[in-house]
C-alpha atoms as a PDB file:
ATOM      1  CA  UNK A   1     -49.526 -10.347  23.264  1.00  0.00           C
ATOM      2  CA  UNK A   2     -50.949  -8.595  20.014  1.00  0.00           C
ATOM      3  CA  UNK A   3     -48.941  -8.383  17.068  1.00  0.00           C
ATOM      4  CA  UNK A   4     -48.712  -5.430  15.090  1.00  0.00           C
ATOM      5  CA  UNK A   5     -51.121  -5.470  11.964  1.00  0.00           C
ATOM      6  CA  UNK A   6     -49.415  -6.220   8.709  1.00  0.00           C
ATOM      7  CA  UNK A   7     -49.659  -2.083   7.659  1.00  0.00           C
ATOM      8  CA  UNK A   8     -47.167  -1.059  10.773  1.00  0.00           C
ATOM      9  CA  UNK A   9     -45.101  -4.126   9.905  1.00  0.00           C
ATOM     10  CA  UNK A  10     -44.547  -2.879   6.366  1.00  0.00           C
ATOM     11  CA  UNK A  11     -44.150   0.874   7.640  1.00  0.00           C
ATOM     12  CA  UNK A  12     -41.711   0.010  10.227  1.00  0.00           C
ATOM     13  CA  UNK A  13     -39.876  -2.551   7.704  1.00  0.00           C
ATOM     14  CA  UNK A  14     -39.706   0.900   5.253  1.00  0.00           C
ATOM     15  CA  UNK A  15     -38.149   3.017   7.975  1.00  0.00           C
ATOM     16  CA  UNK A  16     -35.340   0.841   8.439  1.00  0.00           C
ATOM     17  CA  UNK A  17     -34.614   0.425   4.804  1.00  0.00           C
ATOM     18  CA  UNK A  18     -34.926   4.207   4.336  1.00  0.00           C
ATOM     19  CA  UNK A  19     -32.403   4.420   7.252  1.00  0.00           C
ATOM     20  CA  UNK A  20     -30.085   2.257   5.745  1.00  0.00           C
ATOM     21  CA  UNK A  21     -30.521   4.213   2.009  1.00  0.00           C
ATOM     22  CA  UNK A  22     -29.414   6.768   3.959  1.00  0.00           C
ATOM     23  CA  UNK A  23     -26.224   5.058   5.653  1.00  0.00           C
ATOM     24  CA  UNK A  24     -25.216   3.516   2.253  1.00  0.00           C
ATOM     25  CA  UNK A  25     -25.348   6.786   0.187  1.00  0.00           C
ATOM     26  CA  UNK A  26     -23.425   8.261   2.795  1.00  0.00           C
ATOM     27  CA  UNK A  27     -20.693   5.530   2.465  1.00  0.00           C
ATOM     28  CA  UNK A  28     -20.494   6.101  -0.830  1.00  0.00           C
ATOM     29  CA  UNK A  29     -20.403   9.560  -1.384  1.00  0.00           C
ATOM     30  CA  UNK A  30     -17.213   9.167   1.222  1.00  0.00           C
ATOM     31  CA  UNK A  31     -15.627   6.330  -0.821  1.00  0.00           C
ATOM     32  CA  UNK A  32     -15.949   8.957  -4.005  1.00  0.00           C
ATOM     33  CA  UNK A  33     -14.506  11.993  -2.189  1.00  0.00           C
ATOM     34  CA  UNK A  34     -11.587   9.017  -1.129  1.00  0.00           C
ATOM     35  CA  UNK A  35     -11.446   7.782  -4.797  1.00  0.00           C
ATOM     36  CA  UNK A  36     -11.375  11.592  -6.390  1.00  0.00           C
ATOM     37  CA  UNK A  37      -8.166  12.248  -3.550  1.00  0.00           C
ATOM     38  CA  UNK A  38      -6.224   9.048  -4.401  1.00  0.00           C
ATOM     39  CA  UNK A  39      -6.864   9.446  -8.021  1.00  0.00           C
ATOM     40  CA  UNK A  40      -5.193  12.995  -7.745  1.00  0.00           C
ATOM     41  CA  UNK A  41      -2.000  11.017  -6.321  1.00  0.00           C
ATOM     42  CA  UNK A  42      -1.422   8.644  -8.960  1.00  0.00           C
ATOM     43  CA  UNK A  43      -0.744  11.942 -11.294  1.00  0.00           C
ATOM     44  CA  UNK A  44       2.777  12.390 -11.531  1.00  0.00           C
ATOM     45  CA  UNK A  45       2.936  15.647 -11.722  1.00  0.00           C
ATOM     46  CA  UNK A  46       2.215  16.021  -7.751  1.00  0.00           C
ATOM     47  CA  UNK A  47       5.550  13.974  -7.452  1.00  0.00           C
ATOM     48  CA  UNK A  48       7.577  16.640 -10.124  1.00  0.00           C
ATOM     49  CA  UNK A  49       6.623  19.524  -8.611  1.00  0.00           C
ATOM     50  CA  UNK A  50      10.462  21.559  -8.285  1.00  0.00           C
ATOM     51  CA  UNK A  51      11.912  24.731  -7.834  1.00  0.00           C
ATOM     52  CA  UNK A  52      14.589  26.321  -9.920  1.00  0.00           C
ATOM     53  CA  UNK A  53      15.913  29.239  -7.595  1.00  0.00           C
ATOM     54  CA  UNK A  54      18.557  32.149  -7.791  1.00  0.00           C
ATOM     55  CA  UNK A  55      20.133  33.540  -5.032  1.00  0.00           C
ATOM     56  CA  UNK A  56      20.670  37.273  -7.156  1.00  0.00           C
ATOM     57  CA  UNK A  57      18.091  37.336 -10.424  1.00  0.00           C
ATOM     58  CA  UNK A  58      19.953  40.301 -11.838  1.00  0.00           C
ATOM     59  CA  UNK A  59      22.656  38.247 -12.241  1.00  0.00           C
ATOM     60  CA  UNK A  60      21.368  34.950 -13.348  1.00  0.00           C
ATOM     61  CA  UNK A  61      17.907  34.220 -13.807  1.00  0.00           C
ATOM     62  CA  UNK A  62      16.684  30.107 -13.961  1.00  0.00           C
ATOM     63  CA  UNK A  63      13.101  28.444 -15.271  1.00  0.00           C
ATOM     64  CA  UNK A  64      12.707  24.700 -14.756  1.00  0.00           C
ATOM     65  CA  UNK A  65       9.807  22.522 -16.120  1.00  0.00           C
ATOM     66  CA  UNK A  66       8.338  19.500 -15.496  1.00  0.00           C
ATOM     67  CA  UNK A  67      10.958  17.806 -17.535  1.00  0.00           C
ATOM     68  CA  UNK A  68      14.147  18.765 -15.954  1.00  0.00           C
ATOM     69  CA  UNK A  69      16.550  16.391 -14.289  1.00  0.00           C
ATOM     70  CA  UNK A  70      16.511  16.776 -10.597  1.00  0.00           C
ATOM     71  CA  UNK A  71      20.008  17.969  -9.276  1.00  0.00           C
ATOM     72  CA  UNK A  72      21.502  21.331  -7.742  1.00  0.00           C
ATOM     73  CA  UNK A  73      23.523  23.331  -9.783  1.00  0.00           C
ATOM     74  CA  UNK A  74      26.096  26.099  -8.329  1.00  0.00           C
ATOM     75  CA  UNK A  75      27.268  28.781 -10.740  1.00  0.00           C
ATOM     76  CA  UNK A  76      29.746  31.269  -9.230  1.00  0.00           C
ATOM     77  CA  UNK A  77      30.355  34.268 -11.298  1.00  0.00           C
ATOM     78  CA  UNK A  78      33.564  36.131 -11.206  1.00  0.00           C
ATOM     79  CA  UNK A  79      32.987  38.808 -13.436  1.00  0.00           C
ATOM     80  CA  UNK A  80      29.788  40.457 -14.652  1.00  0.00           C
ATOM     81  CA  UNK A  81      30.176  42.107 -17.858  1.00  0.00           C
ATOM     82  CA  UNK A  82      28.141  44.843 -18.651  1.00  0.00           C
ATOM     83  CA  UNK A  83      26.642  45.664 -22.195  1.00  0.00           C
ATOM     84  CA  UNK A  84      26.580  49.219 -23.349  1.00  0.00           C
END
């Protein structure tokens, strides 16, 4: 059997550690796409996101923020006054 001469050992030895360049920068441009997504989780404000809703705006209209206590509130309104 001949063995390969020393040049296509150290071109085949190149291929494979240009094919696994390859492999590792695609692992880690996946692990930094995974790192930028849980990093977005660990904000607090994905986890405070709420709603302040009226069933008739003309008759009471609500904001929240970011800072408001989480709780429903129910206001009934008997009479509506009007201003001249």
């Amino acid at each position: 059997m001949i063995e390969a001469s020393p040049k296509t050992l150290i071109e085949n030895r190149n291929w494979q550690l240009a094919a696994q360049q390859v492999a590792l920068q695609d692992i880690n441009a996946r692990l930094l796409a995974h790192k930028a997504v849980t990093t977005d989780l660990t904000k607090m404000t994905r986890f405070q996101a709420a709603a302040a809703t009226s069933s008739n705006e003309t008759v009471l209209a609500v904001t929240s923020t970011t800072s408001a206590a989480l709780s429903n509130y129910n206001f009934t309104v008997e009479r509506q006054v009007n201003t001249q």
